[in-house]
C-alpha atoms as a PDB file:
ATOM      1  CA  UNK A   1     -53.098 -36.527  51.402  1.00  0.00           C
ATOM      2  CA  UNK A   2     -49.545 -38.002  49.764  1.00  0.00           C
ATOM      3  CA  UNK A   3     -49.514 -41.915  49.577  1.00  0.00           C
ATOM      4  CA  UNK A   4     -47.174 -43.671  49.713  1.00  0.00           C
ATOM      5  CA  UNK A   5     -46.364 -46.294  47.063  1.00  0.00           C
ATOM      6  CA  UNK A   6     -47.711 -50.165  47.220  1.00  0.00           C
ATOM      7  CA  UNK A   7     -44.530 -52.242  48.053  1.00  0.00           C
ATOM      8  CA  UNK A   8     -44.786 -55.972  47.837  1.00  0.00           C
ATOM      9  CA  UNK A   9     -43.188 -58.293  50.747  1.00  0.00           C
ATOM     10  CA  UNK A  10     -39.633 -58.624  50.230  1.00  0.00           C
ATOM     11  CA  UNK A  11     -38.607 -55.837  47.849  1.00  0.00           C
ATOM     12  CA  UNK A  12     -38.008 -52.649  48.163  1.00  0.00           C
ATOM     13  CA  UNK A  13     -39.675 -49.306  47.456  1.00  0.00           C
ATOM     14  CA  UNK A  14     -39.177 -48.016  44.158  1.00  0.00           C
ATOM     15  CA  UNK A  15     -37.133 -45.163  42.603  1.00  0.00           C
ATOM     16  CA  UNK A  16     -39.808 -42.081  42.071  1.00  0.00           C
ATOM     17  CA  UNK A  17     -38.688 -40.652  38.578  1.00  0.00           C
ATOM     18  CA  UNK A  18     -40.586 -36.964  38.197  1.00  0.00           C
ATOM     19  CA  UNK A  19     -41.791 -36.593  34.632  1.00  0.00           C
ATOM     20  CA  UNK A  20     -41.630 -32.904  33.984  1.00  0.00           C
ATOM     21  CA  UNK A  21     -43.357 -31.114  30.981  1.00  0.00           C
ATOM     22  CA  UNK A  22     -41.427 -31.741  28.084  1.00  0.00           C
ATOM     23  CA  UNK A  23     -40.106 -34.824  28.839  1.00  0.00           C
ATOM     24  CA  UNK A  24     -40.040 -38.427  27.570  1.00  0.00           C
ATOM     25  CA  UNK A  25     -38.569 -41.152  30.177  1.00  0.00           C
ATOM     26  CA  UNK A  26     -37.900 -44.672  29.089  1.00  0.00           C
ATOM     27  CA  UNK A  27     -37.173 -47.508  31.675  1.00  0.00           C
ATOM     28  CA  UNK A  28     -36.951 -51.260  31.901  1.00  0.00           C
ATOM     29  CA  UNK A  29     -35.598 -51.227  35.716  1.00  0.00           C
ATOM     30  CA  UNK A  30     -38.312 -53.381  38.128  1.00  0.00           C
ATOM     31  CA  UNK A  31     -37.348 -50.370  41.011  1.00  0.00           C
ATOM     32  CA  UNK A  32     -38.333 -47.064  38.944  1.00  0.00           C
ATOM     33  CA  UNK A  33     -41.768 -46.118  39.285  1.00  0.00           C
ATOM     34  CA  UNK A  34     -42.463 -42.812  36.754  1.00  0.00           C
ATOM     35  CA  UNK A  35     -44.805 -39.771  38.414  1.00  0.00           C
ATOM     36  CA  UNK A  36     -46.271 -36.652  36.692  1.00  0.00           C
ATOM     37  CA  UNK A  37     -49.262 -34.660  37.713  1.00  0.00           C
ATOM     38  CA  UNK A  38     -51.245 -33.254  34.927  1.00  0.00           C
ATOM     39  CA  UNK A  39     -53.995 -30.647  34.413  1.00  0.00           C
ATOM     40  CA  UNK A  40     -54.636 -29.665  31.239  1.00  0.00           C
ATOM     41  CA  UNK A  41     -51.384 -31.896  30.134  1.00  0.00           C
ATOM     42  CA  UNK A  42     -51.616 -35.138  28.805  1.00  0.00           C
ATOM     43  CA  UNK A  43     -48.872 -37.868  29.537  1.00  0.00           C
ATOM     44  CA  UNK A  44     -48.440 -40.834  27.380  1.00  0.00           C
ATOM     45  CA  UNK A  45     -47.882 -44.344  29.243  1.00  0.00           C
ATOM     46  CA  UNK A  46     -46.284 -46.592  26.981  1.00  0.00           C
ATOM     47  CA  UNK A  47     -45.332 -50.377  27.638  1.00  0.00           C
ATOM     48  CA  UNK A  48     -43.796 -53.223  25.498  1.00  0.00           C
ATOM     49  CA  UNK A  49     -45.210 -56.525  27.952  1.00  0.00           C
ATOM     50  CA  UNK A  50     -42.241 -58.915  26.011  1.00  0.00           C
ATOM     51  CA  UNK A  51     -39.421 -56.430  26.496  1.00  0.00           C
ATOM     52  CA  UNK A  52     -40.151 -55.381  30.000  1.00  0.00           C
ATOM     53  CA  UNK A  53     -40.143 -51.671  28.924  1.00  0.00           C
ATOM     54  CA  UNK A  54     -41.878 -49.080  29.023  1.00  0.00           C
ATOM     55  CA  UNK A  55     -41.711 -44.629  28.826  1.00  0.00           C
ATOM     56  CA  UNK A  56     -44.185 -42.136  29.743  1.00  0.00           C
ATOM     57  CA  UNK A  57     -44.332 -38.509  28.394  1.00  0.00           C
ATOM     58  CA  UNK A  58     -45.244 -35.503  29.473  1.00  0.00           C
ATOM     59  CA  UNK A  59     -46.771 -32.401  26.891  1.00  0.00           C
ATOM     60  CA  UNK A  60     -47.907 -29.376  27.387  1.00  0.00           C
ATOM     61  CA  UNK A  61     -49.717 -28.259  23.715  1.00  0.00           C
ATOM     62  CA  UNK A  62     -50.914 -30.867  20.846  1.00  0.00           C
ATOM     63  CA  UNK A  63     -49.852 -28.958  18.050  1.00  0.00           C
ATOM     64  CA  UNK A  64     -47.684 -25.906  17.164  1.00  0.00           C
ATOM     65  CA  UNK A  65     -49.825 -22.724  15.279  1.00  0.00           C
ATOM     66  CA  UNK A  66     -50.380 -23.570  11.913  1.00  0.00           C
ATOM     67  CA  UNK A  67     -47.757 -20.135  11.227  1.00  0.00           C
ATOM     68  CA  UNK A  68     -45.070 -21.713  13.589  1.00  0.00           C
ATOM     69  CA  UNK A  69     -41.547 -22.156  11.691  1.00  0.00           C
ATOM     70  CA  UNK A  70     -40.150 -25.285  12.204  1.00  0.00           C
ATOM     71  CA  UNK A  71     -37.865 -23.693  14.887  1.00  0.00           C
ATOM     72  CA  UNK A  72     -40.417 -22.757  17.084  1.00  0.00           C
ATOM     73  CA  UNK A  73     -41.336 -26.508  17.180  1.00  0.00           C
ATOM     74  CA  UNK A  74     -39.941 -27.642  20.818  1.00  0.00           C
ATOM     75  CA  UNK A  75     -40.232 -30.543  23.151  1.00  0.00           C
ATOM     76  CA  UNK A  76     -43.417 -28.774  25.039  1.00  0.00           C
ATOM     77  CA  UNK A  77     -45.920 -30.006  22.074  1.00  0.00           C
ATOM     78  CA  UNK A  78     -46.996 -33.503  21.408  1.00  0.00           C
ATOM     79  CA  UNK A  79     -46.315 -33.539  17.541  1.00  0.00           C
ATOM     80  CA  UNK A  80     -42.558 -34.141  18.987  1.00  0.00           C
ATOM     81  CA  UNK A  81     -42.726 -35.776  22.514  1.00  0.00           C
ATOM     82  CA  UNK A  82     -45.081 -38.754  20.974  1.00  0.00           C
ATOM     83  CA  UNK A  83     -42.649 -39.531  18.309  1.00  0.00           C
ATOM     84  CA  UNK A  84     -39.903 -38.971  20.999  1.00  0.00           C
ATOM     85  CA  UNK A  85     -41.109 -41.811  23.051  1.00  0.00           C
ATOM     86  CA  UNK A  86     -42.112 -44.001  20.435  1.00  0.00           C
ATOM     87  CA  UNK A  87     -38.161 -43.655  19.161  1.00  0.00           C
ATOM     88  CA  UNK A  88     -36.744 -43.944  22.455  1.00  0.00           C
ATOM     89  CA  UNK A  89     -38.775 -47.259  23.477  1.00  0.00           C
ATOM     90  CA  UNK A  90     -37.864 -48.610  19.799  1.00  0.00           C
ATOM     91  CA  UNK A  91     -33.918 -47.962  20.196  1.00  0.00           C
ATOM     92  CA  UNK A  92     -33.637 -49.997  23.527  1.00  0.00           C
ATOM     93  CA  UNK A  93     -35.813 -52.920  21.854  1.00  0.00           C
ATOM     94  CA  UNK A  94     -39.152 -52.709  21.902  1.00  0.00           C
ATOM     95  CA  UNK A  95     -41.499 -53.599  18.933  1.00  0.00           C
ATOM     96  CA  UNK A  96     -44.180 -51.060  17.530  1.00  0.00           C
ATOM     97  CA  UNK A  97     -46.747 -53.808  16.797  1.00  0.00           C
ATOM     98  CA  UNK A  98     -46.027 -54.977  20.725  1.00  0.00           C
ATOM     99  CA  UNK A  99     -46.859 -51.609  22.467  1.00  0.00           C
ATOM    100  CA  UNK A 100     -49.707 -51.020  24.869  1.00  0.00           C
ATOM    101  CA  UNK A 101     -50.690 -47.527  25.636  1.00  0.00           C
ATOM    102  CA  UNK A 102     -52.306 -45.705  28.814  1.00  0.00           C
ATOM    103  CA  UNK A 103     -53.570 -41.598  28.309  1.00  0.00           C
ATOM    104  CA  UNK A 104     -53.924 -39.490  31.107  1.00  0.00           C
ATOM    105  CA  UNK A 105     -54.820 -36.030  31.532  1.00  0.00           C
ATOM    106  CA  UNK A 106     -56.237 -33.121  29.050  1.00  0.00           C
ATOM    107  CA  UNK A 107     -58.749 -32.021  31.775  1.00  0.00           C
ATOM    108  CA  UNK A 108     -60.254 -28.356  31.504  1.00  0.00           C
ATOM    109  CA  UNK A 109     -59.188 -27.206  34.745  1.00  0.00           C
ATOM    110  CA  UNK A 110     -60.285 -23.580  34.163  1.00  0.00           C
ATOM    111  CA  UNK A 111     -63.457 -22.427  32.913  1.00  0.00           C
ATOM    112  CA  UNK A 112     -62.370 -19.043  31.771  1.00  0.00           C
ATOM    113  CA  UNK A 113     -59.978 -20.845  29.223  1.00  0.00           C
ATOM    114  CA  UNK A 114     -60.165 -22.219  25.984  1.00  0.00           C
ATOM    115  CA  UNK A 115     -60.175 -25.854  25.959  1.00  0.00           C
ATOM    116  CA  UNK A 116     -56.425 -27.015  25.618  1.00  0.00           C
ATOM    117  CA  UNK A 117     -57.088 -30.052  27.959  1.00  0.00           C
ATOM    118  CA  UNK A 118     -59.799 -31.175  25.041  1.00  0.00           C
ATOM    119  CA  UNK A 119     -57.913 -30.672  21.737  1.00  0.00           C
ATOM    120  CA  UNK A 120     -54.537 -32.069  24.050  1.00  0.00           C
ATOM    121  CA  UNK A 121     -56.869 -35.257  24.654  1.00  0.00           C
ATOM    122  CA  UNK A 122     -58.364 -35.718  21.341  1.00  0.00           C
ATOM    123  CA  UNK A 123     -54.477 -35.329  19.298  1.00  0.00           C
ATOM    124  CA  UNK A 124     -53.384 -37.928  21.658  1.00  0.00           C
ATOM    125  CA  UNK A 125     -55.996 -40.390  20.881  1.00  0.00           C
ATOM    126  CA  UNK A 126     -55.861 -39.886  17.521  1.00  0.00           C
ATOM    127  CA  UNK A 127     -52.176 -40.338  17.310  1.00  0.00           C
ATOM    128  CA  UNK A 128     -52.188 -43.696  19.105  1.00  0.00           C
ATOM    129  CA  UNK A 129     -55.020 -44.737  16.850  1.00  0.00           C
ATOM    130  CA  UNK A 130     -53.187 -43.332  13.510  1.00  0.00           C
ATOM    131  CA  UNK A 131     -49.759 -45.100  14.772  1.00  0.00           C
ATOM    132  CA  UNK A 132     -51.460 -48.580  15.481  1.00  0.00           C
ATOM    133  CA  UNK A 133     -50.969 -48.818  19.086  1.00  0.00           C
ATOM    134  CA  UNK A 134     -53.517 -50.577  21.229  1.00  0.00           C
ATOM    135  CA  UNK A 135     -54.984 -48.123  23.711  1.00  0.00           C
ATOM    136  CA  UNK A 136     -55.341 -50.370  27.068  1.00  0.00           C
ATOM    137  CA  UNK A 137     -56.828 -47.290  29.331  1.00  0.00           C
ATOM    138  CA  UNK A 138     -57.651 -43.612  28.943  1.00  0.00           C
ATOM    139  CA  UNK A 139     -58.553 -41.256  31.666  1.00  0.00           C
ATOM    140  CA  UNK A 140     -59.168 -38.271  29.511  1.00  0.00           C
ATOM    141  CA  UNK A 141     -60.964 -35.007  30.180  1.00  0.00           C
ATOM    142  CA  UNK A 142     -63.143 -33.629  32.903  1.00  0.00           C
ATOM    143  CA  UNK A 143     -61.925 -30.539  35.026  1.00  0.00           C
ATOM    144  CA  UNK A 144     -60.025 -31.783  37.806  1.00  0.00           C
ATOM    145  CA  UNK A 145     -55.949 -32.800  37.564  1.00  0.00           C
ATOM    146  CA  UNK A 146     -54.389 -36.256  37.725  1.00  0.00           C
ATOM    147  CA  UNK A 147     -51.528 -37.811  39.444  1.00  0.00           C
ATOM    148  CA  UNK A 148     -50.359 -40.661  37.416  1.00  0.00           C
ATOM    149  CA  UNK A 149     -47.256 -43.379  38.528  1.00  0.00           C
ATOM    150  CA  UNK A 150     -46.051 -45.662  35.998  1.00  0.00           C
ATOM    151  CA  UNK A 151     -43.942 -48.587  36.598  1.00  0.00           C
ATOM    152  CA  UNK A 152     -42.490 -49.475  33.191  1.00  0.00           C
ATOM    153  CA  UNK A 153     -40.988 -52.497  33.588  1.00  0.00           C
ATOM    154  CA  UNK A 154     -44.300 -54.456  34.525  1.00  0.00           C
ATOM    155  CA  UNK A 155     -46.669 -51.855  32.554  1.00  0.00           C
ATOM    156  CA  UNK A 156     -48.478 -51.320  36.266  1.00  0.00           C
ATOM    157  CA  UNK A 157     -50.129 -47.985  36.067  1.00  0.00           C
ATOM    158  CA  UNK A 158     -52.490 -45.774  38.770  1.00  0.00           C
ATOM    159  CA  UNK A 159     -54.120 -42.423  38.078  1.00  0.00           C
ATOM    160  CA  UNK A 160     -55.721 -40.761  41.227  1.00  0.00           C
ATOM    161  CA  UNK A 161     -57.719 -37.582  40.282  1.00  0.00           C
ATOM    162  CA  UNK A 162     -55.939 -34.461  42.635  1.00  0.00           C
ATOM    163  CA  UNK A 163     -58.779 -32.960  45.041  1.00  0.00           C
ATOM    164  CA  UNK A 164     -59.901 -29.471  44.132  1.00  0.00           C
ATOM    165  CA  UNK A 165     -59.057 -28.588  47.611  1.00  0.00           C
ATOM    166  CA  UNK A 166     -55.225 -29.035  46.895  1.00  0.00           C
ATOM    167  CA  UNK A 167     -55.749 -27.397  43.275  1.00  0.00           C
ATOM    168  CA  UNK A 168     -54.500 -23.558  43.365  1.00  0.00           C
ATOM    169  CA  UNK A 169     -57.540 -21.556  43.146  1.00  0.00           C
ATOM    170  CA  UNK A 170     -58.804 -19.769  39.907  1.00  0.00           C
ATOM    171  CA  UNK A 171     -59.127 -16.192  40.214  1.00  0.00           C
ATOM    172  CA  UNK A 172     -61.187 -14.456  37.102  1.00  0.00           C
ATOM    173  CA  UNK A 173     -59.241 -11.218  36.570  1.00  0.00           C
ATOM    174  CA  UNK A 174     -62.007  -8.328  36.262  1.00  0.00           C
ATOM    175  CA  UNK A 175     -61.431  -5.874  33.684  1.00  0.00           C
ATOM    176  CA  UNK A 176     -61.799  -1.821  34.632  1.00  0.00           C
ATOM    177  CA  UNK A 177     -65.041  -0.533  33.680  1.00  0.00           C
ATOM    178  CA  UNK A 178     -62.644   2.529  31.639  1.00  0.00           C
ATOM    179  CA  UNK A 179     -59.148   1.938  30.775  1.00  0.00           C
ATOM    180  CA  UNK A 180     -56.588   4.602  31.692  1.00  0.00           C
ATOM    181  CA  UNK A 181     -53.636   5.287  29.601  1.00  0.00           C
ATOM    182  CA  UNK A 182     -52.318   6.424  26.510  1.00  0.00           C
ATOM    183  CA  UNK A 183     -52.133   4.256  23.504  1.00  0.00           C
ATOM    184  CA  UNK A 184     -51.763   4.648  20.059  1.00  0.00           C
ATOM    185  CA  UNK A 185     -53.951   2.306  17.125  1.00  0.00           C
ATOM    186  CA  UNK A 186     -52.629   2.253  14.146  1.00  0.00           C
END
């Protein structure tokens, strides 16, 4: 069931900004309220309470492989969109040692996987620990996706776990008992 969002008396509803994997959004408008919905994803909240500012991010993999070249390294990991939102959030004047963070996400949503929502949860924590930043809320984990809405400007956050009912379901794809075909191992 879609709900819509809490407006208070006398103001108006706010501007819906979709955060899309690979993205970092920074805002200090009162009427934008920031949306992503995450499975395995994690999305970093950030908010400076003194500058009225705040950014949320949205990746896809912690890390690169330890063989990628530094061109394979591309806004989809969080080695890059962390440090993307920290800049962006520092260059319209907020202060490092004034940030408050929120985590979402990094849920296992498929059984038959490895666990990408797990190592996605624990490089996020570890990166707002490493980078000093306090850590005000974490939803982290579990097997069931999140829809999170940020409102930047006041730092107002709300995570609502999506029903497995409106999940896609997970098919486990059954190997053949022989394999046909020709192919060559060398």
């Amino acid at each position: 069931m879609f709900e819509r969002p809490i407006v208070q008396a006398g103001s108006m509803a706010p501007e819906r900004i979709t955060v899309m994997q690979g993205q970092a959004v920074v805002s200090s408008d009162r009427n934008v309220e920031l949306s992503t919905v995450l499975g395995s994803c994690v999305a970093l909240c950030l908010f400076d309470p003194d500058a009225h500012l705040g950014g949320m991010n949205h990746f896809l993999l912690a890390e690169p492989p330890a063989n990628a070249t530094a061109a394979s390294v591309d806004e989809y990991y969080g080695t890059y969109l962390m440090e993307l939102l920290v800049n962006q959030m520092l260059s319209k004047g907020a202060r490092k040692g004034r940030l408050k963070a929120h985590l979402y996400g990094g849920a296992n949503v498929n059984r038959n996987m490895m666990r990408i929502g797990s190592a996605n949860a624990d490089f996020a924590r570890s990166f707002v620990q490493r980078e000093g930043i306090e850590l005000l809320r974490s939803d982290l984990g579990g097997s069931s996706a999140r829809r999170v809405d940020f409102r930047p400007a006041s730092g107002q956050v709300r995570c609502r776990t999506v029903e497995d009912r409106f999940a896609p379901p997970v098919q486990p794809i059954t190997r053949p008992a022989k394999a046909f075909g020709d192919v060559e191992l060398f």
